[in-house]
C-alpha atoms as a PDB file:
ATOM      1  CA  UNK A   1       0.000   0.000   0.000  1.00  0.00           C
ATOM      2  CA  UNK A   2       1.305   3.199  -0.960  1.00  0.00           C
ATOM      3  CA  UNK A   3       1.868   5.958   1.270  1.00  0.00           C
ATOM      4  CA  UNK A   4      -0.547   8.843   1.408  1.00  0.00           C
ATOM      5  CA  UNK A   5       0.199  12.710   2.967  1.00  0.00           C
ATOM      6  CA  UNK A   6      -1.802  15.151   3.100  1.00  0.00           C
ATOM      7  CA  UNK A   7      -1.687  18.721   4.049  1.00  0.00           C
ATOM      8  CA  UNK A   8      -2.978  22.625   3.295  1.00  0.00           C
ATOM      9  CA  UNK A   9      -0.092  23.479   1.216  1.00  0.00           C
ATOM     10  CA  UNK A  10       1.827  20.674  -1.060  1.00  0.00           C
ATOM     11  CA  UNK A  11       4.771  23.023  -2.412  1.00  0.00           C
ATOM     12  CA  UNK A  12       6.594  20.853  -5.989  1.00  0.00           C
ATOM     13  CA  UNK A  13      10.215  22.409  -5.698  1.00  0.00           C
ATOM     14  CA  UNK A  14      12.851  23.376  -3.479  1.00  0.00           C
ATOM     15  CA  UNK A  15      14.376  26.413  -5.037  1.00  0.00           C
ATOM     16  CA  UNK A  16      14.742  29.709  -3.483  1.00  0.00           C
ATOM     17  CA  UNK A  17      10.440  29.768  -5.110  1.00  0.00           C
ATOM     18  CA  UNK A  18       9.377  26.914  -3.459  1.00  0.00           C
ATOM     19  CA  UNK A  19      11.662  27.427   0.036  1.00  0.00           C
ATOM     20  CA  UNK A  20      10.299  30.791   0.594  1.00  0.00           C
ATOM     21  CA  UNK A  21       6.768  29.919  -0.196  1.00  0.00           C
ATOM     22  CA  UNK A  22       7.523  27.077   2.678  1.00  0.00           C
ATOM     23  CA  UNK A  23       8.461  29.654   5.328  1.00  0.00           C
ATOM     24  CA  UNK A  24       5.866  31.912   4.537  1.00  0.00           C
ATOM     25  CA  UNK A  25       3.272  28.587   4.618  1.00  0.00           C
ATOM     26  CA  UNK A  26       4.437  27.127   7.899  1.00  0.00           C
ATOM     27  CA  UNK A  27       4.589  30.356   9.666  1.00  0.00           C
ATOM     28  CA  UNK A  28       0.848  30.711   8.940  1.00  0.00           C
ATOM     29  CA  UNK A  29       0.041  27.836   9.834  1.00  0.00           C
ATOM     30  CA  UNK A  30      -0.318  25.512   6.981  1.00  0.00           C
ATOM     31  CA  UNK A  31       2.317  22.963   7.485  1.00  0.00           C
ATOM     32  CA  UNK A  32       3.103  22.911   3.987  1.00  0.00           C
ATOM     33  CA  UNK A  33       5.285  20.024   2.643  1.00  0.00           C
ATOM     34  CA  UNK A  34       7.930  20.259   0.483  1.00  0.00           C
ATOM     35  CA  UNK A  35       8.470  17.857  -2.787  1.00  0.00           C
ATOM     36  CA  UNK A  36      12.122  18.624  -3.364  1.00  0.00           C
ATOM     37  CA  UNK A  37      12.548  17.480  -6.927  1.00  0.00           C
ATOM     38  CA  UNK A  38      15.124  16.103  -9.260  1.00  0.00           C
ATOM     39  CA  UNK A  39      17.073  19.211  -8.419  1.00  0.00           C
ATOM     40  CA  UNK A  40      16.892  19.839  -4.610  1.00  0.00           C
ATOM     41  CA  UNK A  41      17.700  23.043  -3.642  1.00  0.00           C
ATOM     42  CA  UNK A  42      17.124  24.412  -7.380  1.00  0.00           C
ATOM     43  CA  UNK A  43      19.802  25.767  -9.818  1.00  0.00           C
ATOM     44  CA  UNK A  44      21.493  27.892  -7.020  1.00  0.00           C
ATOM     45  CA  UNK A  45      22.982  24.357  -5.402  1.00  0.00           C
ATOM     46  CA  UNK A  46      25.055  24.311  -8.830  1.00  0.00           C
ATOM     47  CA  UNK A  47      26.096  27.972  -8.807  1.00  0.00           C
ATOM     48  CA  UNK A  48      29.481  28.557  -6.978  1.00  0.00           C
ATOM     49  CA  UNK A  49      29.784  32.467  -6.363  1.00  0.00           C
ATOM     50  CA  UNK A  50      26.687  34.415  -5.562  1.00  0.00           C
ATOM     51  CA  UNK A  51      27.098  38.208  -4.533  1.00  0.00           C
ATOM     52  CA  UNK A  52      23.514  40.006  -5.316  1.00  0.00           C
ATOM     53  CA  UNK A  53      21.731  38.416  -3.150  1.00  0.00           C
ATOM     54  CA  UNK A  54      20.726  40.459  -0.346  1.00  0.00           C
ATOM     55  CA  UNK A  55      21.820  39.917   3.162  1.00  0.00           C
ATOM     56  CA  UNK A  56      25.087  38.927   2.431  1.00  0.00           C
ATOM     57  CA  UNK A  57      28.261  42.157   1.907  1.00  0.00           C
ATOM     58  CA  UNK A  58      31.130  38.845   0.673  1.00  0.00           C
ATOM     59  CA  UNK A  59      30.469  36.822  -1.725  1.00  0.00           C
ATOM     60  CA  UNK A  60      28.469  33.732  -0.240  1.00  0.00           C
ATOM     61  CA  UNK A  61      28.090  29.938  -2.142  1.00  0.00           C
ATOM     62  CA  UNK A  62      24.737  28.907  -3.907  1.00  0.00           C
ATOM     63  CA  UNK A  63      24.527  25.524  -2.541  1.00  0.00           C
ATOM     64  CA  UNK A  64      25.117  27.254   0.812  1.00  0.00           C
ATOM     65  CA  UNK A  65      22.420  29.381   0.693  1.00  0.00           C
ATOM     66  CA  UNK A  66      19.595  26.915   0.113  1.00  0.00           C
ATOM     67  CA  UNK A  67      21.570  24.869   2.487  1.00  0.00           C
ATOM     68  CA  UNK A  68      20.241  27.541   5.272  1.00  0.00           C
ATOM     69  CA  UNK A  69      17.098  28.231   3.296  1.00  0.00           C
ATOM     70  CA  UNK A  70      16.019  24.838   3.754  1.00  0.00           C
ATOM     71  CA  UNK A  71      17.134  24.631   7.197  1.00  0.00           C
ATOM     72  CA  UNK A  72      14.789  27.842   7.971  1.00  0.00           C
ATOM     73  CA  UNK A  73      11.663  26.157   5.982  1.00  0.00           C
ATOM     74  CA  UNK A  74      12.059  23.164   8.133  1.00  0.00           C
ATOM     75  CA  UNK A  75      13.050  25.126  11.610  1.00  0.00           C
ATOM     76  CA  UNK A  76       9.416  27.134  11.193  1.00  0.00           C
ATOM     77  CA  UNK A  77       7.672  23.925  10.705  1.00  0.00           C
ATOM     78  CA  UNK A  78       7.912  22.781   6.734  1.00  0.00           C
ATOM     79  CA  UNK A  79       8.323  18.964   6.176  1.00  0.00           C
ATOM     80  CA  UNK A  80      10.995  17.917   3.028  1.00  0.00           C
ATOM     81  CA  UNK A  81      10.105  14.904   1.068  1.00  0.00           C
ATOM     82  CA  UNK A  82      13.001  13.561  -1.360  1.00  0.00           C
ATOM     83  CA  UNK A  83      10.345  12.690  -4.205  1.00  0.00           C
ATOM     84  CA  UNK A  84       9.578  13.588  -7.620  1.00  0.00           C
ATOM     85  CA  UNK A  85       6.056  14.216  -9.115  1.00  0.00           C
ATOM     86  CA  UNK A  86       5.185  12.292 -11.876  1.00  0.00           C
ATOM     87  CA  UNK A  87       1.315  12.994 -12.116  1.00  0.00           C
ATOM     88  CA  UNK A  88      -1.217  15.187 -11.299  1.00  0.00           C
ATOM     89  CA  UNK A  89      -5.065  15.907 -11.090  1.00  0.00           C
ATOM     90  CA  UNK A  90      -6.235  19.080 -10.455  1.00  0.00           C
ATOM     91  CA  UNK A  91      -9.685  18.560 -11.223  1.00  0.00           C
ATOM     92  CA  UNK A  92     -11.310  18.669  -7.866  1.00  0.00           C
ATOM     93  CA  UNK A  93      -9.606  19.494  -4.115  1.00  0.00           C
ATOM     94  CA  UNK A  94      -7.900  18.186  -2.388  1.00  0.00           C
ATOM     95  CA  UNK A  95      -5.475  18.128  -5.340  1.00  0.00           C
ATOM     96  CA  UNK A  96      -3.683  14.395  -5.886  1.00  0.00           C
ATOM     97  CA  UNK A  97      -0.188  14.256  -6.835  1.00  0.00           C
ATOM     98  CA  UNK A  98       1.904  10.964  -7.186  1.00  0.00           C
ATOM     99  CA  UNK A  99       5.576  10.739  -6.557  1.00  0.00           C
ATOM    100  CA  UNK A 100       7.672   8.598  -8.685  1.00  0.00           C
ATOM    101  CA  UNK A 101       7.872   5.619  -5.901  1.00  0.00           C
ATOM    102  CA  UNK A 102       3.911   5.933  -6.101  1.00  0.00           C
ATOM    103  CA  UNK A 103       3.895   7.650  -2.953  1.00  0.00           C
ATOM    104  CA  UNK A 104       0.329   9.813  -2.214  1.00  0.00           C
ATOM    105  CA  UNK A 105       0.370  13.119  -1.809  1.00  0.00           C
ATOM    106  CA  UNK A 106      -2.975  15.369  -1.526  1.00  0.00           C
ATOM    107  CA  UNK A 107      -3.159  19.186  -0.924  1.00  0.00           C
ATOM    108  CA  UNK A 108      -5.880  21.624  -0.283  1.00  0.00           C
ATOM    109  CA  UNK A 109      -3.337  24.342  -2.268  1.00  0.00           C
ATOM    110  CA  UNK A 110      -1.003  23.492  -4.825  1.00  0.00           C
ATOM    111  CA  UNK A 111       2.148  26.062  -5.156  1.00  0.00           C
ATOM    112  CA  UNK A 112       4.217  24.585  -7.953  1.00  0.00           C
ATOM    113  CA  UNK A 113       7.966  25.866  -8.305  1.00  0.00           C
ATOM    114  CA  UNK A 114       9.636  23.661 -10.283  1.00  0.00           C
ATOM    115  CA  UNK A 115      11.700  26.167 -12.163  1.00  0.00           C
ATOM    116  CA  UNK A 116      13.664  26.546 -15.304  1.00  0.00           C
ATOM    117  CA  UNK A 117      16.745  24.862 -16.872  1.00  0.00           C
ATOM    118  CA  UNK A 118      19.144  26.807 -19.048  1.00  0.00           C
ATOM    119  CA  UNK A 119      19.444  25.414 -22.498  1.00  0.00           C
ATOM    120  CA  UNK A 120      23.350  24.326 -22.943  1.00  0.00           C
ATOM    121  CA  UNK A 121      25.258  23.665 -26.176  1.00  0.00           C
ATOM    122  CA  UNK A 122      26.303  20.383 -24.215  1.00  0.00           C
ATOM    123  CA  UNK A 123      29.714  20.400 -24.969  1.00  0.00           C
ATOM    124  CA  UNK A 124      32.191  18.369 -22.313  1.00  0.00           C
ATOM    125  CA  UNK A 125      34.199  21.214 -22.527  1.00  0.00           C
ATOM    126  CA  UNK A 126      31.294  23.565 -21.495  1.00  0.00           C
ATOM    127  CA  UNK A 127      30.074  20.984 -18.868  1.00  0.00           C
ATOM    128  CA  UNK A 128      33.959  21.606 -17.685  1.00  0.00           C
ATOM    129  CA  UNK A 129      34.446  24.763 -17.399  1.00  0.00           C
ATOM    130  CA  UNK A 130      31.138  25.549 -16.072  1.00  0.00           C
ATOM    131  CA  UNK A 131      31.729  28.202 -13.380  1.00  0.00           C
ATOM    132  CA  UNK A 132      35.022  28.601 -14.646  1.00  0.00           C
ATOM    133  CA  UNK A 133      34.506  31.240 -17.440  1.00  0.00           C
ATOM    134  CA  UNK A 134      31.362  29.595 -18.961  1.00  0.00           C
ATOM    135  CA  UNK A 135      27.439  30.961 -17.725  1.00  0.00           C
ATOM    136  CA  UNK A 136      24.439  31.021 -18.496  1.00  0.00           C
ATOM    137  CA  UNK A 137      23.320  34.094 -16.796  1.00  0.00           C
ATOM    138  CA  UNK A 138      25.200  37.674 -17.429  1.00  0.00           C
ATOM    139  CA  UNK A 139      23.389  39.439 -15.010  1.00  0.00           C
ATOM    140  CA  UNK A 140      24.530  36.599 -12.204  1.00  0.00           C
ATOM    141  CA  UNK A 141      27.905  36.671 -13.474  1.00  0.00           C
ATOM    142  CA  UNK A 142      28.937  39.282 -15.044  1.00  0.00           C
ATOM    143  CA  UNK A 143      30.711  41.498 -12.158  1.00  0.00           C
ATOM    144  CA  UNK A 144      33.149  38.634 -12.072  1.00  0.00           C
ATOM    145  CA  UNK A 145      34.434  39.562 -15.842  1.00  0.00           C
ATOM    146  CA  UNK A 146      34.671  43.590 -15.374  1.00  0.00           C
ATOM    147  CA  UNK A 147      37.708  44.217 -17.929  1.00  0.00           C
ATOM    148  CA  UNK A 148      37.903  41.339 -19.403  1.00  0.00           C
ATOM    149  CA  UNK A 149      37.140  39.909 -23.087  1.00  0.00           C
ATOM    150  CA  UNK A 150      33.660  37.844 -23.800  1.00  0.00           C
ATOM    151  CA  UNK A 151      32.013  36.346 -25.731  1.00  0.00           C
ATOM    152  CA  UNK A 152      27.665  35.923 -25.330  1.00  0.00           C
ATOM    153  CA  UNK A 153      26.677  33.381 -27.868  1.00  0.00           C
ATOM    154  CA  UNK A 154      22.951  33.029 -29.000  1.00  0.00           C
ATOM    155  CA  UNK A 155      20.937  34.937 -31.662  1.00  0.00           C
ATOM    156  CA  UNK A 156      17.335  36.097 -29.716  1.00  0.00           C
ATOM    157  CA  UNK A 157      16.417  38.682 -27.316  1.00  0.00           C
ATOM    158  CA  UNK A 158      18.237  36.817 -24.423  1.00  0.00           C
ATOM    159  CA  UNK A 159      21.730  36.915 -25.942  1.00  0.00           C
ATOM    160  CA  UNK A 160      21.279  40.347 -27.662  1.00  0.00           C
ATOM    161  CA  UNK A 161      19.926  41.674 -23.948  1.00  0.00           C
ATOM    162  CA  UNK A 162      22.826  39.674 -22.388  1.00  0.00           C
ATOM    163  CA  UNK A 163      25.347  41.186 -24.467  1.00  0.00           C
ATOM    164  CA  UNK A 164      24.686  44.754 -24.519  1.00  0.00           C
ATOM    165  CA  UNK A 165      24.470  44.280 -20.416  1.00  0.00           C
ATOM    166  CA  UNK A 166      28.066  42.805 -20.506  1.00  0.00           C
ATOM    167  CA  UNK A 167      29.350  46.423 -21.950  1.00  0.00           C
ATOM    168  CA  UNK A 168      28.628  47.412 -18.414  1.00  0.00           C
ATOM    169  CA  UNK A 169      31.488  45.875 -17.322  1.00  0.00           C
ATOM    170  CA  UNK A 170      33.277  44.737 -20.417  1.00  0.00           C
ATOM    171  CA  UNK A 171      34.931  46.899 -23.382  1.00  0.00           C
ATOM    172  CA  UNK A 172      34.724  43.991 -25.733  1.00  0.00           C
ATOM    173  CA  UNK A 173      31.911  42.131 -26.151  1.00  0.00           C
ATOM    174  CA  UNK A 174      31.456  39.958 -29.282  1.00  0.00           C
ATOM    175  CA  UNK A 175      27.945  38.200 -30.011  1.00  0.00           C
ATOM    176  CA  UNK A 176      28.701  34.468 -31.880  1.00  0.00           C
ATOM    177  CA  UNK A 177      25.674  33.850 -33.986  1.00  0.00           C
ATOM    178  CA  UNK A 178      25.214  30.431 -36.157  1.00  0.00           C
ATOM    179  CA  UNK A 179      23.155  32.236 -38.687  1.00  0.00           C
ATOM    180  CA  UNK A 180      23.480  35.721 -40.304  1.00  0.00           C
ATOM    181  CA  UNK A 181      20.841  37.700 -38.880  1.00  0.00           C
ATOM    182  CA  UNK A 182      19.514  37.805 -35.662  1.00  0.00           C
ATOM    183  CA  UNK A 183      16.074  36.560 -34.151  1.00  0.00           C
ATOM    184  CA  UNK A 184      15.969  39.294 -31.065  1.00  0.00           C
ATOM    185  CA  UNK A 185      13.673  42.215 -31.472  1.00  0.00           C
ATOM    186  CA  UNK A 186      14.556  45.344 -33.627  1.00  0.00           C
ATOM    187  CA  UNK A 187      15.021  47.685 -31.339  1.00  0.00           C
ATOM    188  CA  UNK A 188      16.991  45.324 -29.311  1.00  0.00           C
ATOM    189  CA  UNK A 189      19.519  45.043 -32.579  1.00  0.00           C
ATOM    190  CA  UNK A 190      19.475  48.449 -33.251  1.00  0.00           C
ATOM    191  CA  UNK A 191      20.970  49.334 -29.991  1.00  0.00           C
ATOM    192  CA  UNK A 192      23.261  46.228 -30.132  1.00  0.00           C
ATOM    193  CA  UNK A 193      24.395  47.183 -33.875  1.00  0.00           C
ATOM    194  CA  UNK A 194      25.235  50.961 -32.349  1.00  0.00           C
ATOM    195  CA  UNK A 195      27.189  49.758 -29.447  1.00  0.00           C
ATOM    196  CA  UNK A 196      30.706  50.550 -29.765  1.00  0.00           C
ATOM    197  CA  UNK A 197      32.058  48.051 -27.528  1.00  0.00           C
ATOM    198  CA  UNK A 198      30.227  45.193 -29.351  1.00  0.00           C
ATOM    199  CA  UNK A 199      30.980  42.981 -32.431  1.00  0.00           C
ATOM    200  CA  UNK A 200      28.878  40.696 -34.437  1.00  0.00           C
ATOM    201  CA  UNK A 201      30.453  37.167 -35.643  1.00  0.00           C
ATOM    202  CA  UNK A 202      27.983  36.030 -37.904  1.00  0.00           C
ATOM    203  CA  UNK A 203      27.511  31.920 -39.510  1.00  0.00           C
ATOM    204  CA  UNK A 204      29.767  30.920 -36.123  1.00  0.00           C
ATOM    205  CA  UNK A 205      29.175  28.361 -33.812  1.00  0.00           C
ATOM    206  CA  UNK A 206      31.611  26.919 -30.813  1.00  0.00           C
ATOM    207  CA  UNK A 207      33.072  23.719 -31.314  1.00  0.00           C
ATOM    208  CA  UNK A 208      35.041  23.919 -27.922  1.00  0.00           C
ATOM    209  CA  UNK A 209      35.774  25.716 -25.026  1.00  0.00           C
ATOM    210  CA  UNK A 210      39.355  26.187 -24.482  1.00  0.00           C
ATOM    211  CA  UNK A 211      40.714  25.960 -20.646  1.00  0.00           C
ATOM    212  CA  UNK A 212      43.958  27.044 -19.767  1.00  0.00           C
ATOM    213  CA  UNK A 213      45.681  28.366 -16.806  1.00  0.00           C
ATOM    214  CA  UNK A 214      46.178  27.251 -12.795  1.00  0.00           C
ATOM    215  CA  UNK A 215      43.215  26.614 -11.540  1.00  0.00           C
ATOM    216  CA  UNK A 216      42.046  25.724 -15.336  1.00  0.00           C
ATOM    217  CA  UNK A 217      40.073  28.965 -16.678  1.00  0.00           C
ATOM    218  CA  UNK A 218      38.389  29.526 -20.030  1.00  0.00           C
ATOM    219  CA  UNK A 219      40.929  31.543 -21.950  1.00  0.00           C
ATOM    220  CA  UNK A 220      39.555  31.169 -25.591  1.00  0.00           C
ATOM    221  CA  UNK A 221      36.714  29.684 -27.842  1.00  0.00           C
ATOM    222  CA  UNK A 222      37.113  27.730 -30.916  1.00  0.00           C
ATOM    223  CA  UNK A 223      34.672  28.284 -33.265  1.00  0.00           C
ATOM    224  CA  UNK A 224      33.294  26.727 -37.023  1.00  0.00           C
ATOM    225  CA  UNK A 225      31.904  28.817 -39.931  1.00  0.00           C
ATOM    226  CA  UNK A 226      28.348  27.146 -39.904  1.00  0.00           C
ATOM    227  CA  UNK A 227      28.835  27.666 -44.120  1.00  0.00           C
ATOM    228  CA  UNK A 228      32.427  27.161 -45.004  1.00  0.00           C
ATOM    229  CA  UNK A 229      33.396  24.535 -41.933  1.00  0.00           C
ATOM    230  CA  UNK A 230      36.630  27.079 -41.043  1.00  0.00           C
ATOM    231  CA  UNK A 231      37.829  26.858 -37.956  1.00  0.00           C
ATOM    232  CA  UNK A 232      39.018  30.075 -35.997  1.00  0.00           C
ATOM    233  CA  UNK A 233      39.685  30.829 -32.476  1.00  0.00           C
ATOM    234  CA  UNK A 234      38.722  33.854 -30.465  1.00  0.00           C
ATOM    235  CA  UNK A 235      40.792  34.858 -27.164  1.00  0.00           C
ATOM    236  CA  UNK A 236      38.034  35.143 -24.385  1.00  0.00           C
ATOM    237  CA  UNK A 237      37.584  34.897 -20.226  1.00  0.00           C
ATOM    238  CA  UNK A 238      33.920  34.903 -20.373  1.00  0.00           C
ATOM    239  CA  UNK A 239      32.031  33.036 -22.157  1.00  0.00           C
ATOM    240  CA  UNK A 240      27.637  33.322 -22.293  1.00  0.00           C
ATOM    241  CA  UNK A 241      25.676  30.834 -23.425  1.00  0.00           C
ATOM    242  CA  UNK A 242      22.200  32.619 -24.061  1.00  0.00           C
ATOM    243  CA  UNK A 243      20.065  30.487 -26.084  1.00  0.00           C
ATOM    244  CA  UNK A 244      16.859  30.161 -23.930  1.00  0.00           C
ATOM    245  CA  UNK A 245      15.433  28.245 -20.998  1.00  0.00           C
ATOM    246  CA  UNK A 246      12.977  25.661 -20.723  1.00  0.00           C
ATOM    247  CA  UNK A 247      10.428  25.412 -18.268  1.00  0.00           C
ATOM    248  CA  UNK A 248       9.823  22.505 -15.655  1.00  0.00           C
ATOM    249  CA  UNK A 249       6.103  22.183 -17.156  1.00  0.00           C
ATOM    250  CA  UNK A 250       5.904  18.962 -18.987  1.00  0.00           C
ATOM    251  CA  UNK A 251       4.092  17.193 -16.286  1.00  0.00           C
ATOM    252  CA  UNK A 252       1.618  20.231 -15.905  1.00  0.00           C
ATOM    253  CA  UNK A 253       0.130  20.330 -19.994  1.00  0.00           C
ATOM    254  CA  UNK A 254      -3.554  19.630 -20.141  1.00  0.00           C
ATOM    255  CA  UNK A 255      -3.883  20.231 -16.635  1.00  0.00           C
ATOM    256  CA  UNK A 256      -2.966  24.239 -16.722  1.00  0.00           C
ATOM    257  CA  UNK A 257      -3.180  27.025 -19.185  1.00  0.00           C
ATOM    258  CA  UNK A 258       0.495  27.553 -20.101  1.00  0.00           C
ATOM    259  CA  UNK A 259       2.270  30.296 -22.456  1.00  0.00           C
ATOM    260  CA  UNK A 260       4.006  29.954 -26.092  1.00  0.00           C
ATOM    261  CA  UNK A 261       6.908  28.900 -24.468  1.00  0.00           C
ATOM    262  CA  UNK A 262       5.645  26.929 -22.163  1.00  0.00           C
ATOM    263  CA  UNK A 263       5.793  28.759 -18.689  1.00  0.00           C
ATOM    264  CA  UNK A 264       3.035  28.809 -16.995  1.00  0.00           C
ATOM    265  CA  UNK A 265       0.345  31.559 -17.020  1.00  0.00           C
ATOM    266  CA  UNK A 266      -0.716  33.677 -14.021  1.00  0.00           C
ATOM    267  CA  UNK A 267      -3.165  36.361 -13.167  1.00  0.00           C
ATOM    268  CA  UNK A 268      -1.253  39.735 -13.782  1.00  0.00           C
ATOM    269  CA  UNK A 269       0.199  41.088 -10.638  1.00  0.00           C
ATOM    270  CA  UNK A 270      -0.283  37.440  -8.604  1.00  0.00           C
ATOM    271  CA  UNK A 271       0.316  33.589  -8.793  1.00  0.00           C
ATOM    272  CA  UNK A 272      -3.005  32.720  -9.158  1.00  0.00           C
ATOM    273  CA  UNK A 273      -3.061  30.201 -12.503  1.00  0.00           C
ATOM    274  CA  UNK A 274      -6.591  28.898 -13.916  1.00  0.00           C
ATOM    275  CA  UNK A 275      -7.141  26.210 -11.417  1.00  0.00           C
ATOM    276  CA  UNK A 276      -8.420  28.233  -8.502  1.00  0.00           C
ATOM    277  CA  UNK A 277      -6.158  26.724  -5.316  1.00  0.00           C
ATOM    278  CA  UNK A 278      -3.004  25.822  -7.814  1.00  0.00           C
ATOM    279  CA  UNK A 279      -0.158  28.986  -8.121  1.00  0.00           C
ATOM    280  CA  UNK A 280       2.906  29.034  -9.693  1.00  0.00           C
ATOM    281  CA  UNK A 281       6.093  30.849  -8.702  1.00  0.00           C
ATOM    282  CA  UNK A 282       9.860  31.366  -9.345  1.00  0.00           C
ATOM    283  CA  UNK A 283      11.163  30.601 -12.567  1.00  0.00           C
ATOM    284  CA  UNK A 284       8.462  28.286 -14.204  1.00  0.00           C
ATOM    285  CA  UNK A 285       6.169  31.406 -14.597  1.00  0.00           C
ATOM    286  CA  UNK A 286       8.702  34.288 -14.950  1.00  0.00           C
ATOM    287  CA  UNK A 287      10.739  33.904 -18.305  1.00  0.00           C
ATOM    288  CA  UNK A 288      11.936  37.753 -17.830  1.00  0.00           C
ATOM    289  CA  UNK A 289      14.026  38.467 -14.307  1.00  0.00           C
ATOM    290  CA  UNK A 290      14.938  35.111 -13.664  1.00  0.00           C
ATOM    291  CA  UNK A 291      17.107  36.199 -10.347  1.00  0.00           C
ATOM    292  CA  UNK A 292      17.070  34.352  -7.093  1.00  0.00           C
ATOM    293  CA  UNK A 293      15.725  37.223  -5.012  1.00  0.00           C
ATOM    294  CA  UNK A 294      12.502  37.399  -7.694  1.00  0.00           C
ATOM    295  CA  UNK A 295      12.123  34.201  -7.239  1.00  0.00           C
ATOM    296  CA  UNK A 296      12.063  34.110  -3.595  1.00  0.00           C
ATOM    297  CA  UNK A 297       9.805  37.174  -3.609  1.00  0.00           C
ATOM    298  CA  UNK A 298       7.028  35.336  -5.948  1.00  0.00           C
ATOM    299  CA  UNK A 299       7.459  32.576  -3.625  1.00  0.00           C
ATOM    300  CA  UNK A 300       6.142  34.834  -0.683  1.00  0.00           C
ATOM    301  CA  UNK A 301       3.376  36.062  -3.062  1.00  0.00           C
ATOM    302  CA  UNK A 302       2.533  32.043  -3.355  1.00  0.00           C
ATOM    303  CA  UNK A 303       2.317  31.711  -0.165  1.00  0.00           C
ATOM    304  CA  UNK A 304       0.039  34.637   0.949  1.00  0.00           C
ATOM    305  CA  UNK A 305      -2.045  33.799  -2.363  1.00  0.00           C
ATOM    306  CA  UNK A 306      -2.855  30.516  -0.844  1.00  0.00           C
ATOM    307  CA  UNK A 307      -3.672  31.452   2.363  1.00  0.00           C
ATOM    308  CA  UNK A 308      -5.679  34.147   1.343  1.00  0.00           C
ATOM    309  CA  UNK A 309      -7.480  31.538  -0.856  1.00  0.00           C
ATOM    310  CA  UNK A 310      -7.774  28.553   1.630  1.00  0.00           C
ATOM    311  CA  UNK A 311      -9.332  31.441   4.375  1.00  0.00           C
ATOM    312  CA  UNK A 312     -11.930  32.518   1.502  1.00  0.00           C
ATOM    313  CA  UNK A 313     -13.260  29.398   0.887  1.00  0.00           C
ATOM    314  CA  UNK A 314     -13.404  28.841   4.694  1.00  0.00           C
ATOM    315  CA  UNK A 315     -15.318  31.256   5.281  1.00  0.00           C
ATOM    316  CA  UNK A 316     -17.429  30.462   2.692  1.00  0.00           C
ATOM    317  CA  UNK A 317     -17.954  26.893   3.289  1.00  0.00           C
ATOM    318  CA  UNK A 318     -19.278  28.088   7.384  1.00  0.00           C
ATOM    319  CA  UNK A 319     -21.859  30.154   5.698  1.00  0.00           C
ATOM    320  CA  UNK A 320     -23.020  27.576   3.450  1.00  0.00           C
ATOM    321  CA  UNK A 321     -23.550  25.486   6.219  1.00  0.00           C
END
């Protein structure tokens, strides 16, 4: 017999979303429990330096932070479950969710925060360098590079947004693009075509990252002419791989209204979806900011959303009877 747990608030995700949404639950009251995920902790438990999140005047390590977020969530009363959900019906509450080990769970609010995942080139030599000179995130990482040469490689409003940030703290930016025009918004490549600190390497794509250096650092990139096959190689510290993210929502299509691309859709200016008693927070419903700190902030809006919602139909439910 499978297990069964039930409780007000059934949080899917352990990010800096779904941790915060977890403090904010428990402290009200709503013992919320916590489905951790393939990724426990989120994307920050495989980021090394982290310096804009607030709190913090050094420089402080990702998996340490969710290392105390977690230990706050479950101090103020949140339960952790090492599980993955692998189905879900939100047709009627209390919402039923099976883990992969067919484990029960059922809650009278659903706040998913299941996330994001940065699309790679998946490369071994990107995979090894990975905090080392290659990111996927400028605005995360870009202090580290001020002076230095990089590279941002992608053709759409990400990489053309990520590169004309990096001229913040870079004189020489170049944008690697497999094909010879660009996909981002005009505006966007009008003020990336007028930037003087940025160049353009159109038809390229990276065949490796180059490490060099003690500790190993990314010191170059070699690139192929998507046309001609030519191989080149361009001296570079940084290097940006901005080609999109994809949403944790596989397991949520036909059972919520999702974007385009796939994130899920909520009620302007909340994280209310179209199941009333289901919200979404973090990265799986904001394809824009992407930061930590936004996500924990939506995760607090879950939260409050929830509770608001579990007191309304409270209320309602007494007067009915």
């Amino acid at each position: 017999m499978a297990a069964t747990h039930s409780t007000r608030m059934l949080i899917l995700g352990s990010g800096p979303a779904g941790l915060s949404a977890a403090i904010y639950g428990a402290r009200a009251g709503l013992s919320p429990i916590v489905v951790q995920g393939i990724q426990p902790g989120g994307q920050l438990t495989i980021t090394t330096d982290v310096e804009n999140y607030p709190g913090f005047r050094d420089v402080i390590q990702g998996p340490w932070l969710m290392e105390e977020m977690q230990a706050q969530a479950e101090h103020v009363g949140a339960q952790m479950m090492w599980d993955t959900i692998v189905e879900v019906d939100f047709s009627r509450r209390p919402f039923r969710l099976i883990g992969d080990g067919g484990t029960v769970y059922t809650g009278d609010t659903v706040v998913i925060a299941t996330g994001a995942q940065a699309r790679w080139l998946n490369l071994p030599s990107e995979e090894r360098l990975k905090g080392k000179g290659v990111s996927a995130c400028a605005t995360c990482d870009g202090f580290f590079y001020r002076g230095k040469k990089v590279a941002v490689i992608g053709g759409g409003n990400t990489a053309v947004e990520e590169a004309i940030y990096m001229t913040n703290h870079s004189h020489d930016v170049t944008l690697i693009h497999r094909r010879d025009s660009l996909r981002a918004e005009k505006i966007l490549q009008d003020r990336l075509f007028a930037h003087p600190n940025i160049k353009v390497l159109w038809n390229k794509e990276v065949a490796e990252f180059v490490g060099g250096g003690t500790p190993e650092g990314l010191v170059a990139l070699d690139l192929k002419d998507t046309k001609t096959g030519e191989l080149s190689r361009l001296d570079v510290e940084g290097g940006f791989v901005a080609i999109g993210h994809s949403p944790a929502t596989e397991l949520f299509k036909g059972h919520l209204a999702l974007d385009k691309d796939n994130y899920i859709k909520v009620e302007t200016g909340s994280t209310r979806t179209n199941v009333p008693g289901v919200f979404a927070c973090g990265d799986v419903m904001d394809k824009i900011y992407r930061q930590a700190v936004t996500a924990a902030g939506t995760g607090c809006m879950a939260a409050l959303d929830a509770e608001k919602f579990l007191a309304e139909a409270e209320f309602e439910a007494s007067v009915a009877a």
